[in-house]
Protein backbone atom coordinates (compact mmCIF):
# COMPACT_ATOMS: atom_id res chain seq x y z
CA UNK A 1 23.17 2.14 13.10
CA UNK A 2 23.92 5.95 11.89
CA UNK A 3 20.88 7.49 10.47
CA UNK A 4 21.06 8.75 7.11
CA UNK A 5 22.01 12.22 6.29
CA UNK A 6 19.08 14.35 6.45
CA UNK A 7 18.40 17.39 4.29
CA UNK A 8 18.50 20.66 5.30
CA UNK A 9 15.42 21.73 7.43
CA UNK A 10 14.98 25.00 9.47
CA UNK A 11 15.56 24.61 13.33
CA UNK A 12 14.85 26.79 16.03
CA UNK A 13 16.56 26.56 19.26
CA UNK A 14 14.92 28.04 22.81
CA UNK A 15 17.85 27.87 24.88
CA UNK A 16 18.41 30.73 27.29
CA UNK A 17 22.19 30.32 27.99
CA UNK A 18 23.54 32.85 25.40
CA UNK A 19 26.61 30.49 24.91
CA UNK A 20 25.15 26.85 24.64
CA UNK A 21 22.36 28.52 22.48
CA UNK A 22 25.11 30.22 20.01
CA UNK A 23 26.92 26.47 19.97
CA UNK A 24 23.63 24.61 19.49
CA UNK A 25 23.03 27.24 16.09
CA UNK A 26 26.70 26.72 15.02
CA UNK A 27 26.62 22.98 15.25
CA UNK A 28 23.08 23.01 13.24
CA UNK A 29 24.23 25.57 10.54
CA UNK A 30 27.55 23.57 10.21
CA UNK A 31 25.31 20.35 10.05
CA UNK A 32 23.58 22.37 6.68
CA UNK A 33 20.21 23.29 9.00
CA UNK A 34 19.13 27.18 9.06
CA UNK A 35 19.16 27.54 12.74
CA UNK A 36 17.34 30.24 14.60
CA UNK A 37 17.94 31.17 18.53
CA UNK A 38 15.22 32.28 21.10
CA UNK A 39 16.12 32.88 24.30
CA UNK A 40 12.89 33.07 25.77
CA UNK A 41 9.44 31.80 25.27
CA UNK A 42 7.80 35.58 24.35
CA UNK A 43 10.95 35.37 21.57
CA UNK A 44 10.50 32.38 20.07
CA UNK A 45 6.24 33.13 19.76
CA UNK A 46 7.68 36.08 18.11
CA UNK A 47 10.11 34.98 15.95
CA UNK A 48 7.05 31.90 15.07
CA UNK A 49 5.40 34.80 13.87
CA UNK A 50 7.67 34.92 10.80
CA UNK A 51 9.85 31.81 10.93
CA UNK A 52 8.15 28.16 10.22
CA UNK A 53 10.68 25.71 11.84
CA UNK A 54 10.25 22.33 11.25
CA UNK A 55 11.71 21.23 14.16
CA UNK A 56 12.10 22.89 17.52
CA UNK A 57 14.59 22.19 20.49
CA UNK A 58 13.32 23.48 23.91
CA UNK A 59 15.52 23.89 26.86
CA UNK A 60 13.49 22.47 30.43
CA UNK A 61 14.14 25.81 31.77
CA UNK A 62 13.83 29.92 30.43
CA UNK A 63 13.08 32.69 32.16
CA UNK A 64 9.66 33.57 31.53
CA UNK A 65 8.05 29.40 31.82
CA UNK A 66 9.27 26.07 32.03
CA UNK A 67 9.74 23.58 29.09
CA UNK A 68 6.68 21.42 30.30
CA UNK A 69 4.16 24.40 30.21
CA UNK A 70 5.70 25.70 27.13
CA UNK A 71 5.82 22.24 25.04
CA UNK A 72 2.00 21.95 24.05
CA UNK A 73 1.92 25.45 23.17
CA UNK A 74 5.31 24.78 21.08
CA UNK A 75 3.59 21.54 19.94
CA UNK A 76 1.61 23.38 17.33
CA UNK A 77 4.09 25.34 15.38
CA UNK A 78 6.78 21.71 14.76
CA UNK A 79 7.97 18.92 16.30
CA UNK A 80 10.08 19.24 19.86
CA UNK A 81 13.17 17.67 21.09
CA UNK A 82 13.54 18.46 24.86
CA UNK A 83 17.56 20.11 25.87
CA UNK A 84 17.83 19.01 29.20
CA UNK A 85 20.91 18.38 32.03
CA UNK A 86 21.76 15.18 33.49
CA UNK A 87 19.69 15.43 36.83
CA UNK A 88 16.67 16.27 35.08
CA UNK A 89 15.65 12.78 33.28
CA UNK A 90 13.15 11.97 34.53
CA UNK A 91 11.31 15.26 33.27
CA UNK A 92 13.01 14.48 30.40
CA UNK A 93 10.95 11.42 30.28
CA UNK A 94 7.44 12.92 31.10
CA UNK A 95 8.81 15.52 28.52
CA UNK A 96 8.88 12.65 25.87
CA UNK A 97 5.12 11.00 26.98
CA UNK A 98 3.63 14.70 26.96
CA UNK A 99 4.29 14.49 23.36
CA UNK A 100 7.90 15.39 22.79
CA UNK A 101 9.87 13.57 20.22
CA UNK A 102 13.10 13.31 21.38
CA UNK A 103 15.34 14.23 24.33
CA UNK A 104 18.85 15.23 24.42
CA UNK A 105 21.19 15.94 27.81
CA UNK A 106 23.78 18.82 28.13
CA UNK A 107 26.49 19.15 26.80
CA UNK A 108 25.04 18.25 23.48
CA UNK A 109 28.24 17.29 21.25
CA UNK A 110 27.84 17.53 17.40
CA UNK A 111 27.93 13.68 16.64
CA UNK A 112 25.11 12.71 19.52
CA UNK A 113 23.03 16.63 17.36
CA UNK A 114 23.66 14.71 14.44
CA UNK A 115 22.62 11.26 15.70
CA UNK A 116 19.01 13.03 17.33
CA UNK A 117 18.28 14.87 14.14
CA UNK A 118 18.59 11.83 11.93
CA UNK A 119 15.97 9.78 14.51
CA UNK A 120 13.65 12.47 14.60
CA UNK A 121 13.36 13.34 10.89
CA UNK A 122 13.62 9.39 9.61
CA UNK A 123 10.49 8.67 11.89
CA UNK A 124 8.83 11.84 10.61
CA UNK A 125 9.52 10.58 6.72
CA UNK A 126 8.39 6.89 8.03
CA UNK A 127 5.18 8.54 9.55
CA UNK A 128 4.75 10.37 6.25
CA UNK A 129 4.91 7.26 4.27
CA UNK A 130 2.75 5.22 6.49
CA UNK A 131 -0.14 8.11 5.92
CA UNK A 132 0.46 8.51 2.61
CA UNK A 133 -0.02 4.11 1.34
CA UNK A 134 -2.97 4.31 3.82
CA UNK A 135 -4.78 7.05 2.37
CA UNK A 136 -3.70 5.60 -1.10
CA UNK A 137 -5.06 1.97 0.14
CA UNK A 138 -7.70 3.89 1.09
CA UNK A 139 -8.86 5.34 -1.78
CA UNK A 140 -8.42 2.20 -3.65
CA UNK A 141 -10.52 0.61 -1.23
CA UNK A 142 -13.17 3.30 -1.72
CA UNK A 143 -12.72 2.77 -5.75
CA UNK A 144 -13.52 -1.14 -5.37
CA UNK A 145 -16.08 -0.46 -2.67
CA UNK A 146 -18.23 2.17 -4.23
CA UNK A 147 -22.00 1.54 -5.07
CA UNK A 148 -25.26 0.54 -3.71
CA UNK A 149 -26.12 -2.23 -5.53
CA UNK A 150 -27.23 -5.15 -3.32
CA UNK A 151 -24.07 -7.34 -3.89
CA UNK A 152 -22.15 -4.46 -2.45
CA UNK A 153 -24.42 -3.46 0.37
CA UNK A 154 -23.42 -7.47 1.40
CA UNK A 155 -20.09 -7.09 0.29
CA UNK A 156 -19.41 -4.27 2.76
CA UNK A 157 -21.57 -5.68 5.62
CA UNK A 158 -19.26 -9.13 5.71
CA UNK A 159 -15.82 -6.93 5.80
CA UNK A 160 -16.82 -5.17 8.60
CA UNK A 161 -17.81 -8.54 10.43
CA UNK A 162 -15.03 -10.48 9.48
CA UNK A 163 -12.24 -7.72 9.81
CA UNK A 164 -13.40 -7.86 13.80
CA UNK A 165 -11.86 -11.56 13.73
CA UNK A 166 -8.39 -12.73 13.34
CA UNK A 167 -9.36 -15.83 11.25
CA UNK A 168 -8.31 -16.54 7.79
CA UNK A 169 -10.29 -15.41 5.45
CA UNK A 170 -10.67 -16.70 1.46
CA UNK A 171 -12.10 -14.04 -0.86
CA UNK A 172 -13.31 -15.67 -4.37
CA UNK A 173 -13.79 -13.62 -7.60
CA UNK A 174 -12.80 -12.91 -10.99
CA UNK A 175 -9.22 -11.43 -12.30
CA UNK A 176 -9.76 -7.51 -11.57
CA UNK A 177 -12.53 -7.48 -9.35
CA UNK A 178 -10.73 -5.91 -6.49
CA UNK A 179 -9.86 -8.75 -4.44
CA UNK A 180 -6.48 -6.81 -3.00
CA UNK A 181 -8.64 -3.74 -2.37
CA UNK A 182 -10.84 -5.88 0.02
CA UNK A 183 -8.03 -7.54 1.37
CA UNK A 184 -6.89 -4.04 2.39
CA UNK A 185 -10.38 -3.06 3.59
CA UNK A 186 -10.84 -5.98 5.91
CA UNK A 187 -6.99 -4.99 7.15
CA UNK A 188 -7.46 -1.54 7.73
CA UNK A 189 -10.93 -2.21 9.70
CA UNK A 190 -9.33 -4.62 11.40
CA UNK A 191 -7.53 -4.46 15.21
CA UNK A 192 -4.15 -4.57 13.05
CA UNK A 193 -4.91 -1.82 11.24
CA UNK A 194 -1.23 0.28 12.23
CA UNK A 195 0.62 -2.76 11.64
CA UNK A 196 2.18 -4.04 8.06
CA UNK A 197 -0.10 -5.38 5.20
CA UNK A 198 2.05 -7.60 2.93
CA UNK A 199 0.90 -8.96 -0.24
CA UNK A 200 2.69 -12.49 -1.41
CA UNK A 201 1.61 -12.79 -5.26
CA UNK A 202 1.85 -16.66 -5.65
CA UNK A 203 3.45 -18.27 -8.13
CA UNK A 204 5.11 -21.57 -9.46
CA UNK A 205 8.62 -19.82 -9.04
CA UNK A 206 8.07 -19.22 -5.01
CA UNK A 207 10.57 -21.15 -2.88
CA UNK A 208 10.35 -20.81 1.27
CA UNK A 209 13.09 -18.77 1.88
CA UNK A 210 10.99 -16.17 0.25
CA UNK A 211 8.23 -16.65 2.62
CA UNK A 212 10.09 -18.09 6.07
CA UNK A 213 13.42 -16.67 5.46
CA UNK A 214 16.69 -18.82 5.63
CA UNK A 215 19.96 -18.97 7.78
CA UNK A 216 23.32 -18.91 7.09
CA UNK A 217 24.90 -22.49 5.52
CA UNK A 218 23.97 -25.24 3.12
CA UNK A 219 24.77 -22.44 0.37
CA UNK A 220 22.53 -19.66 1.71
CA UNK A 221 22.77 -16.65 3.69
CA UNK A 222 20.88 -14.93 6.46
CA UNK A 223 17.28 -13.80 4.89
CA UNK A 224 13.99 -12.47 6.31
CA UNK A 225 11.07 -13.86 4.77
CA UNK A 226 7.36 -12.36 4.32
CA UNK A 227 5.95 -13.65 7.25
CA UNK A 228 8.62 -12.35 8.86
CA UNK A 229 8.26 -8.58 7.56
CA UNK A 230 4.52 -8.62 7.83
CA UNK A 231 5.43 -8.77 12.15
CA UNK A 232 2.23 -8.54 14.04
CA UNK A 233 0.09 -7.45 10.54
CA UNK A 234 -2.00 -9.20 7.27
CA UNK A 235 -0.39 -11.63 5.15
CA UNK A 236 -2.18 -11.52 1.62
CA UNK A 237 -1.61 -14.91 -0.14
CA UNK A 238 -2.92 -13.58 -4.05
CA UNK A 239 -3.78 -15.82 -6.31
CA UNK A 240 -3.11 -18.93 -3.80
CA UNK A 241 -3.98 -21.68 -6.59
CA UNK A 242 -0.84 -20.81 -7.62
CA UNK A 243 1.43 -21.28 -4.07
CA UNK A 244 3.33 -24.45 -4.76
CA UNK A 245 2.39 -27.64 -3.14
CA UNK A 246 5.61 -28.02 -1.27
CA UNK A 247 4.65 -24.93 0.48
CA UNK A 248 1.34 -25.16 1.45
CA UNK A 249 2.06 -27.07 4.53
CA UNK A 250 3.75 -24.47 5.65
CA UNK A 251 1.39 -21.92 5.29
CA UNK A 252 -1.27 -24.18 7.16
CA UNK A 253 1.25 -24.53 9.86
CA UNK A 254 1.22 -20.89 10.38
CA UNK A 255 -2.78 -20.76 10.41
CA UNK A 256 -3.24 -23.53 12.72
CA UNK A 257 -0.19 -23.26 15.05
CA UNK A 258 0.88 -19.69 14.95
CA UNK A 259 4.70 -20.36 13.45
CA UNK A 260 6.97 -20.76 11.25
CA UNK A 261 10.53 -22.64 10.43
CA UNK A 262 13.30 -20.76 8.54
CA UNK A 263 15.30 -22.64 5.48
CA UNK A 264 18.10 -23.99 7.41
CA UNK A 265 16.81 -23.79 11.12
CA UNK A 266 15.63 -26.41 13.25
CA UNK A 267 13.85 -24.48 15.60
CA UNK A 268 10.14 -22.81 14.89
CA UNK A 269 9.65 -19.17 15.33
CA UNK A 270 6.15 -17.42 16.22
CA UNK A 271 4.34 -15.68 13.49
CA UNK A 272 1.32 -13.81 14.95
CA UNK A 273 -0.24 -12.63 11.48
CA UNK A 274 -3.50 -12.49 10.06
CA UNK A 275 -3.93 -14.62 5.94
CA UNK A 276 -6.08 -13.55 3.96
CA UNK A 277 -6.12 -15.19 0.47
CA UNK A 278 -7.30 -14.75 -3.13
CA UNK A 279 -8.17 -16.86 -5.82
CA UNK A 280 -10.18 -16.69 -9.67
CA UNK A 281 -9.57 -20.35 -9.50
CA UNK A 282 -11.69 -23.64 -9.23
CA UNK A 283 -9.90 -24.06 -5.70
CA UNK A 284 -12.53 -26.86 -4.75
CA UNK A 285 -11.81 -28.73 -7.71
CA UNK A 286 -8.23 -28.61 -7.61
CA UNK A 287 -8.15 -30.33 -4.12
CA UNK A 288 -10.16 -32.83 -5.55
CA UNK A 289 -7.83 -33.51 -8.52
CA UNK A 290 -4.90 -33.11 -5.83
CA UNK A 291 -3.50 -29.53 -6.88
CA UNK A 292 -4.40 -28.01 -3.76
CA UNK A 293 -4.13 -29.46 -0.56
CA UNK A 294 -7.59 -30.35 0.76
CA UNK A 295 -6.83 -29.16 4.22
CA UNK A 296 -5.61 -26.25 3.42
CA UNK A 297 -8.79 -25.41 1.23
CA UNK A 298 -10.96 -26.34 4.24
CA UNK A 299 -8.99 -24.23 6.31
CA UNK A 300 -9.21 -21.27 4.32
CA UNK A 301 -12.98 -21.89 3.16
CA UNK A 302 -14.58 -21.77 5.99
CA UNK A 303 -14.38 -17.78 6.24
CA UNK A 304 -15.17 -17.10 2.41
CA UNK A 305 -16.19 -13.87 0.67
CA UNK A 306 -17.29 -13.44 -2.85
CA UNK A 307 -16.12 -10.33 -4.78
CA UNK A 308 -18.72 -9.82 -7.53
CA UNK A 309 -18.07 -9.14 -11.22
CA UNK A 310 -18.67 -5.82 -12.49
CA UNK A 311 -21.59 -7.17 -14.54
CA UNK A 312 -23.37 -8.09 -11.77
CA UNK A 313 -23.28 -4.47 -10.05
CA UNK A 314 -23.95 -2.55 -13.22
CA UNK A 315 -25.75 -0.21 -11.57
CA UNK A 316 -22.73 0.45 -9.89
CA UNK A 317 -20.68 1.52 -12.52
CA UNK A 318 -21.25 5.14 -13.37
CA UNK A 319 -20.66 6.08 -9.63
CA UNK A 320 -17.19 3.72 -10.09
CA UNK A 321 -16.59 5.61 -13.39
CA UNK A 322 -17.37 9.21 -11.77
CA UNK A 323 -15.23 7.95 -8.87
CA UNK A 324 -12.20 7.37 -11.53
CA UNK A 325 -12.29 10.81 -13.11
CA UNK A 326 -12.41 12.99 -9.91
CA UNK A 327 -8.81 10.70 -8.46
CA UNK A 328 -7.23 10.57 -11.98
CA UNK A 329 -3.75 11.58 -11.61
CA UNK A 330 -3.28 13.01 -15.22
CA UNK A 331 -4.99 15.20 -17.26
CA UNK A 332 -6.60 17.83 -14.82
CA UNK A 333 -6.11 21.17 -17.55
CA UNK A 334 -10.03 20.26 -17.89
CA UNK A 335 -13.22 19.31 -16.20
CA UNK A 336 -14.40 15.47 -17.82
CA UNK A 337 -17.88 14.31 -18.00
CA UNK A 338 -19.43 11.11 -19.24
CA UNK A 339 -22.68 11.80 -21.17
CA UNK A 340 -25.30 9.88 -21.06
CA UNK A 341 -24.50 7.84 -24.20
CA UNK A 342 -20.96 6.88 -22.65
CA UNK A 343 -22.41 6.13 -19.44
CA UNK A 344 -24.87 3.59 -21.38
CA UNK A 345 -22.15 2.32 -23.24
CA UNK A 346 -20.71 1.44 -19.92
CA UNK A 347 -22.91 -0.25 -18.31
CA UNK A 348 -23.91 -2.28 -21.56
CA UNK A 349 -20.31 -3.68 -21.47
CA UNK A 350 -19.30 -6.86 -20.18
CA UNK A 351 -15.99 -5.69 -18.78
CA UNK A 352 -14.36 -9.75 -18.72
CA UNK A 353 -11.51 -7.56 -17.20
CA UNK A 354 -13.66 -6.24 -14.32
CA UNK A 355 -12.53 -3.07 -12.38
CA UNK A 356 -8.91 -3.25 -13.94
CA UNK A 357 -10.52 -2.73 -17.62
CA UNK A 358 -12.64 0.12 -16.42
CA UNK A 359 -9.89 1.76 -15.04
CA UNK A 360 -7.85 1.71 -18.20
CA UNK A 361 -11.03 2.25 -20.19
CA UNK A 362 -11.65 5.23 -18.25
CA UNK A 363 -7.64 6.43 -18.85
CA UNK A 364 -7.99 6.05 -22.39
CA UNK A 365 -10.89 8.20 -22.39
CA UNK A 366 -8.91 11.12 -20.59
CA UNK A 367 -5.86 10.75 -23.32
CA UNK A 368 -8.03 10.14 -26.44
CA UNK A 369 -10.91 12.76 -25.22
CA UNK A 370 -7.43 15.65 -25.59
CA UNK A 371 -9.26 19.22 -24.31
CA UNK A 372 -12.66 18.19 -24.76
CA UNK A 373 -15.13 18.25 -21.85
CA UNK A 374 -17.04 15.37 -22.49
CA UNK A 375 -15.35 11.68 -23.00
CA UNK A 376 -17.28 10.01 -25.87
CA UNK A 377 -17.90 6.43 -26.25
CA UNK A 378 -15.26 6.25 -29.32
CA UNK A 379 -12.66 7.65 -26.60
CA UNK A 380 -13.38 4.69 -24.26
CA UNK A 381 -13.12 1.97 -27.13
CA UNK A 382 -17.00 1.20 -27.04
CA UNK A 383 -17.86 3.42 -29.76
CA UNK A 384 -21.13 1.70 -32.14
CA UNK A 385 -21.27 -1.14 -29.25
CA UNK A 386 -24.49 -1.70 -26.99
CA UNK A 387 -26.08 -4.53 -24.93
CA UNK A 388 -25.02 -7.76 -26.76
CA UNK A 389 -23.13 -6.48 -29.18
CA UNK A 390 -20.52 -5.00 -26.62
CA UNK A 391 -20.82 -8.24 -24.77
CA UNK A 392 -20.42 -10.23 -27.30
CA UNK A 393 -17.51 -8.77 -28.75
CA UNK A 394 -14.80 -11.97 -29.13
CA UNK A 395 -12.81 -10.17 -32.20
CA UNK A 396 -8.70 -9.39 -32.06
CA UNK A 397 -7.78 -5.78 -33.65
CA UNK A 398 -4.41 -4.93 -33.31
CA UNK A 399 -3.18 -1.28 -34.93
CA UNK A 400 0.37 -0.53 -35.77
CA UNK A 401 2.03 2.89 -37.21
CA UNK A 402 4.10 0.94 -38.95
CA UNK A 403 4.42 -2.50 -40.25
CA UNK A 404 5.54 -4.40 -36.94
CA UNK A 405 8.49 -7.01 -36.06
CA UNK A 406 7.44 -10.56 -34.34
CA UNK A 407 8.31 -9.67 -30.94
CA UNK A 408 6.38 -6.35 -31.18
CA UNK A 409 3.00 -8.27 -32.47
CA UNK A 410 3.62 -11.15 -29.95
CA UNK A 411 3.87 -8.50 -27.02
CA UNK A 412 0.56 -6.44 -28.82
CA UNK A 413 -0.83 -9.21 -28.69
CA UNK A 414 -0.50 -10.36 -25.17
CA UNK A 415 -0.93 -7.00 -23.88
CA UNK A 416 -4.28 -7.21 -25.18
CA UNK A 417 -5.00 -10.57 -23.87
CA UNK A 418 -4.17 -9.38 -20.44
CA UNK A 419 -6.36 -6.33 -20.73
CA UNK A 420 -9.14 -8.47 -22.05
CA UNK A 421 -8.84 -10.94 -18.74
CA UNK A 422 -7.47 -8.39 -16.73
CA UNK A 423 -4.05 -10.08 -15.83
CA UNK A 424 -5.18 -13.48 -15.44
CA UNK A 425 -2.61 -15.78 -16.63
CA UNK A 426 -4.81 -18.89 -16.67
CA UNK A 427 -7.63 -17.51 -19.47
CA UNK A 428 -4.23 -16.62 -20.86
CA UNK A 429 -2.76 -19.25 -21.19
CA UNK A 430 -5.94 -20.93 -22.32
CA UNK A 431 -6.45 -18.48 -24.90
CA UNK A 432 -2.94 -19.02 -26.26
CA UNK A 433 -3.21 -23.08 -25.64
CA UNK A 434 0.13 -23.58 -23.65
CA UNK A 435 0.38 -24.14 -19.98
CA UNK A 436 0.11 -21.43 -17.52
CA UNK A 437 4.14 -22.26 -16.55
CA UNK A 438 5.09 -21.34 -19.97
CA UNK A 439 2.97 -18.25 -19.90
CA UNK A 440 4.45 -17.12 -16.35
CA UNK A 441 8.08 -17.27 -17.95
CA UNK A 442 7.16 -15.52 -21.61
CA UNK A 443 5.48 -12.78 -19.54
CA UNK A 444 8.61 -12.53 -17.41
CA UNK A 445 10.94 -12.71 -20.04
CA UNK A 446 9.15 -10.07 -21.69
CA UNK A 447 8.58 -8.03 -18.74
């Protein structure tokens, strides 16, 4: 497969044949790159000393060193790709374990240039990436995990114990109190911690080509499922109350024999992953009542964590709040502080929406706070409400600048409802007295 076109980087080439290293910088400038040529080792440390290349290719031999003393030196400055000639491979190869990223034999034509530079840089944006969601899952994790109170002390204790084993774990708790942020903890603490972490949201609409994959015939074509993308990594099941019975055995098949069958195929596959699963749900009660299949449950349960509410680590939640306004992404033209009133206010709340309705509690104060310093209760939406009377508060106010259509109060209104219960579709859908099915397709026809 060709690698996609890359954009134009700056390349320097330490090649001391005058001619190949004239070709190499024509090739590279006609390829859009603004190539550089060194001849020697003492020229290219001096032309580092005012060009920042972000990739280097080193030739095996120059006058003043060789290409294996120079790489670790060269190492610092960018990433190398080793020029070398046909006899010398297997240098080449110790090139490539001493910590080069690439090598390429002489004559280097421009399609096989072309080819090099587009594996080089697509692993350097895939590295990028892969730092950049685990430092982001890692701050979420922080987020969730932040506080001393003694549920979290426990809390923290168990993912570091479990995250050591590969067995499937079930983590119980309210809508919004972090359950995917622990699932990401106990993955990135875990032995699989450099390998994928995909979350499956569950719902009735789930068929098993979207978690085994299918094969070609009986009216589908060739698909890879989750399992199948998560490799050697985590498979989050979220919300698994809501993973259709049909599929269920599946998933249990995975757990207790390691595989998997694809739509269509009549052979199993291995599946090597890790589950993890989720649920705000009665689970124990809905394999009684036969809406969850009792082995499954059993299977699951026997590993279980509980993620507290944020009313039962109150203490916890000016250090969460505090932790909110230093990471906000918006809104840094000034330095925010919670007073002491707002910080009461807080932790009088009941937050039914848990984490989530912090969060956008903590937002709102940001926007509605405008250049002021310090974010008043008013700007969080607790203004004149303490102890009971924040808990306590059951009432519906909806405010509109102008007299609103039917569709725009129906979606103010849900909107609302899912801040209030922080997403979860079964308070809802009892709230609104229709079945959680029906609520799953308004919400999706609605976006």
């Amino acid at each position: 497969m060709t690698p996609p076109p890359v954009a134009p980087r700056p390349i320097l080439v330490v090649e001391d044949d005058r001619t190949l290293n004239r070709l190499l910088c024509d090739q590279l400038v006609e390829l859009g790159h603004d190539a550089r040529g060194a001849r020697s080792r003492a020229e290219a440390l001096e032309m580092l000393g005012y060009f920042a290349p972000a990739l280097a290719i080193l030739d095996m031999r120059l006058p003043d060193t060789d290409g294996m003393t120079f790489l670790p030196e060269l190492r610092e400055f960018c990433p190398v790709v080793i020029l070398t000639a046909f006899g010398s491979i297997d240098q080449a190869v110790r090139a490539v374990k001493a910590g080069a990223v690439e090598y390429m034999l002489k004559p280097v034509s421009p399609d096989s240039l072309e080819l090099a530079l587009g594996r080089v840089f697509e692993t350097a944006a895939l590295r990028r990436d892969l730092a950049f969601w685990q430092a982001k899952a890692q701050r979420a994790d922080q987020m969730t995990l932040t506080g001393d109170s003694p549920v979290m002390v426990e809390l923290r204790r168990m993912i570091g114990l479990v995250a050591a084993s590969d067995a499937p774990v079930l983590l119980r708790g309210e809508a919004g109190t972090g359950k995917t942020a622990v699932a990401e903890a106990i993955h990135m603490q875990s032995p699989r911690a450099n390998a994928r972490f995909v979350t499956i949201d569950c719902d009735p609409e789930l068929s098993a080509a979207d978690l085994f994959g299918s094969l070609p015939g009986s009216g589908s074509t060739r698909r890879e499922g989750l399992f199948a993308a998560a490799e050697a990594g985590t498979v989050f099941l979220n919300e698994i109350e809501k993973l259709p019975l049909t599929l269920q055995a599946p998933v249990l098949r995975v757990m207790e024999q390691g595989c998997y069958r694809p739509q269509g195929s009549t052979m199993s596959l291995p599946c090597p992953v890790r589950l993890i699963a989720a649920t705000a749900a009665d689970l124990e009660g809905a394999a009684r009542e036969g809406r969850f299949r009792p082995e499954l449950f059993y299977r699951l349960s026997a590993l279980s964590l509980a993620v507290p509410a944020l009313r039962e680590r109150a203490q916890d939640i000016p250090a969460l709040a505090e932790f909110l306004l230093e990471n906000r992404s918006f809104q840094r033209g000034v330095d925010k502080v919670l007073p002491r009133e707002t910080r009461t206010a807080l932790q009088s709340y009941d937050w039914p929406g848990n984490i989530r309705e912090l969060r956008n509690a903590i937002e709102r104060g940001l926007i509605m706070s405008a250049g002021r310093a310090e974010i008043l209760p008013a700007d969080v939406g607790l203004a004149g409400q303490t102890g009971a009377q924040a808990a306590g508060g059951n009432g519906i106010l909806l405010r509109f600048a102008a007299p609103p259509t039917l569709e725009e109060m129906r979606d103010a209104y849900l909107q609302l409802l899912l801040d209030r219960y922080g997403g979860n579709r079964q308070k809802l859908a009892e709230t609104l007295g229709i079945s959680e099915r029906n609520t799953y397709r308004i919400l999706r026809k609605i976006n």
